[in-house]
C-alpha atoms as a PDB file:
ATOM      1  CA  UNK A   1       0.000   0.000   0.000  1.00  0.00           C
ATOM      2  CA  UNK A   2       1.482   3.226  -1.101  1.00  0.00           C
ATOM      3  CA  UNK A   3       2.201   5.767   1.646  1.00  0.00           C
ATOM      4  CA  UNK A   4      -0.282   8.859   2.540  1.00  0.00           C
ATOM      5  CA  UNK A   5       0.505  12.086   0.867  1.00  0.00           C
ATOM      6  CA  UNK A   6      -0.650  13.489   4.165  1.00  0.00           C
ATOM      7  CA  UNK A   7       0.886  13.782   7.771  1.00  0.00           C
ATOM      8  CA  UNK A   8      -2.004  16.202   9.493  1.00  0.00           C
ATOM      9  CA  UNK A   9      -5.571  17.070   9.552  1.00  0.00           C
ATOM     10  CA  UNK A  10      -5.756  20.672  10.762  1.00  0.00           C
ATOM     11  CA  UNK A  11      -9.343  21.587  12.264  1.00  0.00           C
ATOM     12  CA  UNK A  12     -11.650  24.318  13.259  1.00  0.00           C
ATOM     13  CA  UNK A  13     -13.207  24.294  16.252  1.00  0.00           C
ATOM     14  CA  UNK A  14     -16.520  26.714  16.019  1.00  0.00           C
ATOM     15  CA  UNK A  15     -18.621  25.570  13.020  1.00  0.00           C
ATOM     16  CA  UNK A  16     -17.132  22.505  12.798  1.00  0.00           C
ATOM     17  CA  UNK A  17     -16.085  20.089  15.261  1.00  0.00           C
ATOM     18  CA  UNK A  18     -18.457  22.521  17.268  1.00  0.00           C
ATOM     19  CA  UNK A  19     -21.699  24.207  17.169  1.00  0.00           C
ATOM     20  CA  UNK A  20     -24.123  26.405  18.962  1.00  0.00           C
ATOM     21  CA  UNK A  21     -27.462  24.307  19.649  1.00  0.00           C
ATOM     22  CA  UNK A  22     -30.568  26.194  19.382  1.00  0.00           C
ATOM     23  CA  UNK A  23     -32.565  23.301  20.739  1.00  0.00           C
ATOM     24  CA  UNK A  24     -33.908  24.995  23.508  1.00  0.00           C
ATOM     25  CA  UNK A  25     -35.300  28.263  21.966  1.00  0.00           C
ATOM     26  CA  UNK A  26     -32.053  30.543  22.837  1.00  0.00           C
ATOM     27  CA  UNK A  27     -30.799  31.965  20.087  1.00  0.00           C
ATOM     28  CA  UNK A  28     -27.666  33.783  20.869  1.00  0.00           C
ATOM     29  CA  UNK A  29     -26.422  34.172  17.149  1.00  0.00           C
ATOM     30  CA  UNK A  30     -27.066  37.465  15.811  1.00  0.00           C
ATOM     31  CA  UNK A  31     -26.052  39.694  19.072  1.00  0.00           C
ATOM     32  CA  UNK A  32     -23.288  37.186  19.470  1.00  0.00           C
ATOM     33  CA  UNK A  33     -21.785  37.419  16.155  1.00  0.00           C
ATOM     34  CA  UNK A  34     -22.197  41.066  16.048  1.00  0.00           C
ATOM     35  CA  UNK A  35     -19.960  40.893  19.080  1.00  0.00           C
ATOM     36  CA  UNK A  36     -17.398  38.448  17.713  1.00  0.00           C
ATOM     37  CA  UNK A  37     -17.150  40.975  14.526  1.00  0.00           C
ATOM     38  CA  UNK A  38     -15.897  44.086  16.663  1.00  0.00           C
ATOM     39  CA  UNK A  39     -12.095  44.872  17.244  1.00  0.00           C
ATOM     40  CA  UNK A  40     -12.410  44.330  20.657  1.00  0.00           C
ATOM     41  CA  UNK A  41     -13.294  41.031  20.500  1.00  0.00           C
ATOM     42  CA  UNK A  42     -10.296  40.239  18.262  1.00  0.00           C
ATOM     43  CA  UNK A  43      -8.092  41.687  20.854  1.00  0.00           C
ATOM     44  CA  UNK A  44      -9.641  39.236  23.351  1.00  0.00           C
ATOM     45  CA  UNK A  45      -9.477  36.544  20.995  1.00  0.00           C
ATOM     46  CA  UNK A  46      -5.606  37.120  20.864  1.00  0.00           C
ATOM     47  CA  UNK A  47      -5.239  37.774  24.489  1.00  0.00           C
ATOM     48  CA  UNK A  48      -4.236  41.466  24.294  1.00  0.00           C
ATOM     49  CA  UNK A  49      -7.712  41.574  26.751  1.00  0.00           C
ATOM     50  CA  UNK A  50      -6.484  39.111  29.299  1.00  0.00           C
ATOM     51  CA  UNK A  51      -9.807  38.934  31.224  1.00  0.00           C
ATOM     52  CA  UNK A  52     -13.072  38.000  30.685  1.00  0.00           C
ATOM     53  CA  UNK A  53     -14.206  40.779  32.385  1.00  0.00           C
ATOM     54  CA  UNK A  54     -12.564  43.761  30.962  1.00  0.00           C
ATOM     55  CA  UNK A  55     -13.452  42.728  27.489  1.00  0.00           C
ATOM     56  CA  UNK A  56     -17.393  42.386  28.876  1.00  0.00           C
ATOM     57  CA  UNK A  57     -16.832  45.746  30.377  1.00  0.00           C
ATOM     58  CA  UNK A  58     -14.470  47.518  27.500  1.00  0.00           C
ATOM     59  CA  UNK A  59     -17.269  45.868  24.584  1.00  0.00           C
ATOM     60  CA  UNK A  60     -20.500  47.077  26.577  1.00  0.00           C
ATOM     61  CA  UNK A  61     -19.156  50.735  27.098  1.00  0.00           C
ATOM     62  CA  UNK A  62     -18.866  50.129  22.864  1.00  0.00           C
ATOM     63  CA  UNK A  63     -21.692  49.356  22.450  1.00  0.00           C
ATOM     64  CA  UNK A  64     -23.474  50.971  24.672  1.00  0.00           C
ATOM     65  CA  UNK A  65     -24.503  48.013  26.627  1.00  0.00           C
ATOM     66  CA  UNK A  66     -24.530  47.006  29.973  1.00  0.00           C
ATOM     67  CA  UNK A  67     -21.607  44.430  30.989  1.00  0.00           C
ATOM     68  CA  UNK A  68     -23.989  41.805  32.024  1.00  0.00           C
ATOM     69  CA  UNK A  69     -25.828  41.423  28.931  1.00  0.00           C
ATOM     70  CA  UNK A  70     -22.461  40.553  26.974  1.00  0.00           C
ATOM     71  CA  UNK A  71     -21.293  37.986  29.473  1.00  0.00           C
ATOM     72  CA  UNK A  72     -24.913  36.415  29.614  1.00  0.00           C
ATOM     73  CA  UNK A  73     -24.898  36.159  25.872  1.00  0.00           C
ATOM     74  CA  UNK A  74     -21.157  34.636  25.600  1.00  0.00           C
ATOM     75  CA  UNK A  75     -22.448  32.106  28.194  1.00  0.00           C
ATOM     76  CA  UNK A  76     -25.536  31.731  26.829  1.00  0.00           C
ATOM     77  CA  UNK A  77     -23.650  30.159  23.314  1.00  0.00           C
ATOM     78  CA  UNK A  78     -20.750  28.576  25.343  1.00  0.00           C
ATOM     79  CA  UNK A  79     -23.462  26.498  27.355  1.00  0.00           C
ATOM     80  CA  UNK A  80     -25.249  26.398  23.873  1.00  0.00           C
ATOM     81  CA  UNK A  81     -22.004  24.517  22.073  1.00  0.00           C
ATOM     82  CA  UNK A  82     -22.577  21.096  20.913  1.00  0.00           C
ATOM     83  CA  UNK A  83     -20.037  18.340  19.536  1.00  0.00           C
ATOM     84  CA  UNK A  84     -19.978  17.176  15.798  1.00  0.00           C
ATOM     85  CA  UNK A  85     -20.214  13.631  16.955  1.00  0.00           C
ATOM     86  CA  UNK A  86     -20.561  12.472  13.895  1.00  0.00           C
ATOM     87  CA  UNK A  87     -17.260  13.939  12.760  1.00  0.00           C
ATOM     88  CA  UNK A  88     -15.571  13.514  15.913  1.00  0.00           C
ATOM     89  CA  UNK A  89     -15.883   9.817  16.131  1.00  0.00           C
ATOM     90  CA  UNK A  90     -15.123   9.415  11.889  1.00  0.00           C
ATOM     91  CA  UNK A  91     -11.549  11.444  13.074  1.00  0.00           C
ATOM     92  CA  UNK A  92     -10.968   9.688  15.852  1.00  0.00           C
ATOM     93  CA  UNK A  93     -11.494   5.914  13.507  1.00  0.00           C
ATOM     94  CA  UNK A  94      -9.351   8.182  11.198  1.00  0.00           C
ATOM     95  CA  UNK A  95      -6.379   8.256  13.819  1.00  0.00           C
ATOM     96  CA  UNK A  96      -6.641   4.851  14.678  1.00  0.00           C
ATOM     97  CA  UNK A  97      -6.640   3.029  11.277  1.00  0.00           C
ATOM     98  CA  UNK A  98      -4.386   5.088   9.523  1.00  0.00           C
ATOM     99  CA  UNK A  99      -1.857   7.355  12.823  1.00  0.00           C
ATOM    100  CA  UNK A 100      -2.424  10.749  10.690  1.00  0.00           C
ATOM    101  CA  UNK A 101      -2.139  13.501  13.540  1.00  0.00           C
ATOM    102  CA  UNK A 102      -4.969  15.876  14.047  1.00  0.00           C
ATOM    103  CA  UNK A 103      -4.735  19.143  15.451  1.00  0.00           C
ATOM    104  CA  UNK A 104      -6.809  22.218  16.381  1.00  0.00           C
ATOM    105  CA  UNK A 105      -6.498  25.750  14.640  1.00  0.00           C
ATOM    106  CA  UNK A 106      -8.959  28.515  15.863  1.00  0.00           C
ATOM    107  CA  UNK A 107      -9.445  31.500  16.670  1.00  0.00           C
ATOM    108  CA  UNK A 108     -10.210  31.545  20.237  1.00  0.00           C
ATOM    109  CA  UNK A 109      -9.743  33.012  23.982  1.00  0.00           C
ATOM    110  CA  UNK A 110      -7.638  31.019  26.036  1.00  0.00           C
ATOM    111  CA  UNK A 111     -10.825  30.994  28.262  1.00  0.00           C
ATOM    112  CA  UNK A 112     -13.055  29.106  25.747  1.00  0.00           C
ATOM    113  CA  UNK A 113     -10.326  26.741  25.331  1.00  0.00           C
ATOM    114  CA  UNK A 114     -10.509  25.696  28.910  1.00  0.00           C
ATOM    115  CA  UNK A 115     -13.775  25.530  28.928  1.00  0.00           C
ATOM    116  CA  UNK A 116     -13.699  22.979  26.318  1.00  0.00           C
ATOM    117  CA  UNK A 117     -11.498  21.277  27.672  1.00  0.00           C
ATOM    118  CA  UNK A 118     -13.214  20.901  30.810  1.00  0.00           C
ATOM    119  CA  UNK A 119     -16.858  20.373  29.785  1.00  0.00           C
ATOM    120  CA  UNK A 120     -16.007  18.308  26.173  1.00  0.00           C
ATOM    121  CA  UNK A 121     -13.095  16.056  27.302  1.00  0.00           C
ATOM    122  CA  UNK A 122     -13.929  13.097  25.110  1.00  0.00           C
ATOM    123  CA  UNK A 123     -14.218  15.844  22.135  1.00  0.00           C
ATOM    124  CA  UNK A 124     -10.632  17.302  22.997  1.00  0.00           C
ATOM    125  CA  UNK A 125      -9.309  14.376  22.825  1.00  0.00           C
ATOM    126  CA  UNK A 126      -9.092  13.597  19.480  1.00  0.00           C
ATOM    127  CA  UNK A 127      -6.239  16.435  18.920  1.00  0.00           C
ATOM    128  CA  UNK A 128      -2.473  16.268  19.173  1.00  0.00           C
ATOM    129  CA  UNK A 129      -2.446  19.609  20.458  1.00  0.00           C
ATOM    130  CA  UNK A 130      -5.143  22.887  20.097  1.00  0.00           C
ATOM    131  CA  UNK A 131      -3.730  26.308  18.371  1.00  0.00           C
ATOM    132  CA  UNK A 132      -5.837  28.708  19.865  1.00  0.00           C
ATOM    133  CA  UNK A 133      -5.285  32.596  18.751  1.00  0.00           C
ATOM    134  CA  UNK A 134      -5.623  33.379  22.496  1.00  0.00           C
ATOM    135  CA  UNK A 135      -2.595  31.691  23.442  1.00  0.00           C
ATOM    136  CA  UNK A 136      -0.365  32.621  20.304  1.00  0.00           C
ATOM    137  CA  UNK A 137      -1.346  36.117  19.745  1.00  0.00           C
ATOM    138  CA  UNK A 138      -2.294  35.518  16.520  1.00  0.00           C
ATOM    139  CA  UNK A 139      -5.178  34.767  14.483  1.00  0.00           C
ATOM    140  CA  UNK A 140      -6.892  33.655  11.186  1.00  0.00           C
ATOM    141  CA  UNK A 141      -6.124  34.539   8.347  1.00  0.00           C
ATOM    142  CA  UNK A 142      -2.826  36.050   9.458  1.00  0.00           C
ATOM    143  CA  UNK A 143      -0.079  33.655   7.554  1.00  0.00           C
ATOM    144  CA  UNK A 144       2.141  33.969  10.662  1.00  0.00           C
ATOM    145  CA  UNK A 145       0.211  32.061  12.426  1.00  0.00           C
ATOM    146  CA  UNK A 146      -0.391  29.142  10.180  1.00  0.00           C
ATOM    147  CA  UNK A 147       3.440  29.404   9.840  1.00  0.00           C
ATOM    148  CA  UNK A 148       3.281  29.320  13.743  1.00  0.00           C
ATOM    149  CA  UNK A 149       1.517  25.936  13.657  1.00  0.00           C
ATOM    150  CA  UNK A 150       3.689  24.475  10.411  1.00  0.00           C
ATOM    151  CA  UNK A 151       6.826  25.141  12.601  1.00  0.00           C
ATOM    152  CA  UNK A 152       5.861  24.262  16.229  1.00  0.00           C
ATOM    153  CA  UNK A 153       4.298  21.114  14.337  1.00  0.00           C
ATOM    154  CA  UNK A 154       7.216  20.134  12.211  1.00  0.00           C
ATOM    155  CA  UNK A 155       4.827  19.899   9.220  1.00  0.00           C
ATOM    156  CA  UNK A 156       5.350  20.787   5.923  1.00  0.00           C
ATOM    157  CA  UNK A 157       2.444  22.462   4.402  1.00  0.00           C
ATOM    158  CA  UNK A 158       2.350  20.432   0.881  1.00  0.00           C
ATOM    159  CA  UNK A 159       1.185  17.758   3.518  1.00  0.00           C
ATOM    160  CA  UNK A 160      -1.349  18.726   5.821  1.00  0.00           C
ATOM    161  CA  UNK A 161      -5.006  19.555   5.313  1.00  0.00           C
ATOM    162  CA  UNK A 162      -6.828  22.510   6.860  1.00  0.00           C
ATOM    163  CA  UNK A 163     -10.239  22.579   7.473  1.00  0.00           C
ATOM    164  CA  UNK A 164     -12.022  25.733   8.365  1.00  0.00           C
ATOM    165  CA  UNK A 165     -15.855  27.076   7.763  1.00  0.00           C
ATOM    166  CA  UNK A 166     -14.641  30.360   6.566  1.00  0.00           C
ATOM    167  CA  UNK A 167     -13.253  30.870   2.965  1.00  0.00           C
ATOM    168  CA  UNK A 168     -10.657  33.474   3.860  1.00  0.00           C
ATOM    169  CA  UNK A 169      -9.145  30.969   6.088  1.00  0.00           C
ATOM    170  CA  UNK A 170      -8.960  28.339   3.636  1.00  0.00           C
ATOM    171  CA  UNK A 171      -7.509  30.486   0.907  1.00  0.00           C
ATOM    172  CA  UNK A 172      -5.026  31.763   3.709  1.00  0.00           C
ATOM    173  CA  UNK A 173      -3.478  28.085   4.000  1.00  0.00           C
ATOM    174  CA  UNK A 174      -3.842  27.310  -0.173  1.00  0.00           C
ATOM    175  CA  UNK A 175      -1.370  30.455  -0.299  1.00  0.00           C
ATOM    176  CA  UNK A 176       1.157  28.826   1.550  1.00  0.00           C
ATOM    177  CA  UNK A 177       0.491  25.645   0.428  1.00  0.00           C
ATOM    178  CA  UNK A 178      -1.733  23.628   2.157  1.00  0.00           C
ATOM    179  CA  UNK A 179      -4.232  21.603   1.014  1.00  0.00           C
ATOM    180  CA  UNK A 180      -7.486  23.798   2.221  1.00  0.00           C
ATOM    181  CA  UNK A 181     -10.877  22.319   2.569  1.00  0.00           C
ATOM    182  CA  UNK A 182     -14.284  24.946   3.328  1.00  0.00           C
ATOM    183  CA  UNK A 183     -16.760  23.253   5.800  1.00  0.00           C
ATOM    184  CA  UNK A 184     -20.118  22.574   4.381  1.00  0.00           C
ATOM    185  CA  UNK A 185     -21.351  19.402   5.378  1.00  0.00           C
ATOM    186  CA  UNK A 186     -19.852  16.962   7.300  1.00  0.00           C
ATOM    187  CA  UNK A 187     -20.920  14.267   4.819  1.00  0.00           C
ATOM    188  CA  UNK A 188     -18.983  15.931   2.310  1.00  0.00           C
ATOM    189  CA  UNK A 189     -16.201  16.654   4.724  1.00  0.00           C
ATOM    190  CA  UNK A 190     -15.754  12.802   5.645  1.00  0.00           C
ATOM    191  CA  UNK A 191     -16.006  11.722   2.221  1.00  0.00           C
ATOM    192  CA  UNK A 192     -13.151  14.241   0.869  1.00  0.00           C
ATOM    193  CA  UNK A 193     -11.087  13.224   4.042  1.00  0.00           C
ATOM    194  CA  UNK A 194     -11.606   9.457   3.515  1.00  0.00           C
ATOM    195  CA  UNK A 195     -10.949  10.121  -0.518  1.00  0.00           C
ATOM    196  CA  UNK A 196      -8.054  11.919   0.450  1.00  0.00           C
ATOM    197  CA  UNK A 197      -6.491   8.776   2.775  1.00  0.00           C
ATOM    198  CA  UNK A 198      -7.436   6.110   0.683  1.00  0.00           C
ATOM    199  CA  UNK A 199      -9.814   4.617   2.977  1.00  0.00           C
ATOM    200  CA  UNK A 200     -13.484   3.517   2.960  1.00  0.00           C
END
């Protein structure tokens, strides 16, 4: 059997190994990504906001709204998140049959990262290691930190895959020369993936 072109699956966590469930008639999504969209979150996101609660408190004065409404509504999703089960247990088969290493690219606060970690064990398991923009500084689509993740990694990028829901993300690892797949089902995701590894 010839050997895999590939030596790494490189994941997105929100919109793809996770979601927000609307299940129980919150829907958090609109006044939480109009939050995620503002420069202050971004500085959060790469930990230049160290706290949970001076970004709540620097966003509402933005925005003209009180603290506690932006920390309900980030805890609102965060309790909200859901795992792709059906993903997570086709990478984790993945792993086992064929040893490819799978790791974790997003842009996230260090905080979120814990609480994943905490509350979605089994989930966070099935990574080698989690890149998270709150703990490198950097974030999506900036090159440097893809480069960040080729180099800690030890991967060349003409042999990884990244997988991300956003388009601008994907193109950002084509450029340097990874293969880049956009998130739009997970059907089609798993089928690509298996295609890709030669297995059924």
């Amino acid at each position: 059997m010839p050997q895999s072109p590939w030596d790494a699956i490189i994941l997105d966590l929100g919109n793809v190994v996770f979601e927000w469930s609307t299940e129980s008639g919150v829907q958090p999504e609109a006044t939480l990504k109009s939050m995620m969209r503002s420069d202050t979150y971004a500085q959060y996101e790469t930990g230049q906001i160290e706290t949970e609660d001076e970004f709540c408190n620097t966003l509402g004065e933005q925005l003209g709204l009180d603290s506690s409404l932006v920390r309900t509504t980030f805890e609102t999703a965060r309790q909200s998140l859901v795992a792709n089960d059906e993903l997570v247990d086709f990478i984790r088969e993945l792993k086992r049959t064929t040893g490819i290493r799978v790791y974790a690219m997003s842009n996230i606060p260090r905080k979120e990262v814990d609480y994943l970690r905490r509350e979605h064990p089994s989930t966070m398991s099935i990574f080698d290691r989690v890149y998270a923009s709150g703990m490198a500084g950097l974030r999506k689509p900036d090159p440097a930190f893809y480069r960040m993740v080729l180099s800690d990694s030890q991967l060349a990028p003409e042999r990884a895959i990244f997988v991300d829901d956003k388009m601008q993300n994907v193109q950002a690892a084509r450029d340097l020369g990874m293969r880049g797949l956009q998130f739009e089902s997970t059907k089609a995701l798993c089928d690509s993936l298996a295609g890709s590894l030669d297995v059924e």
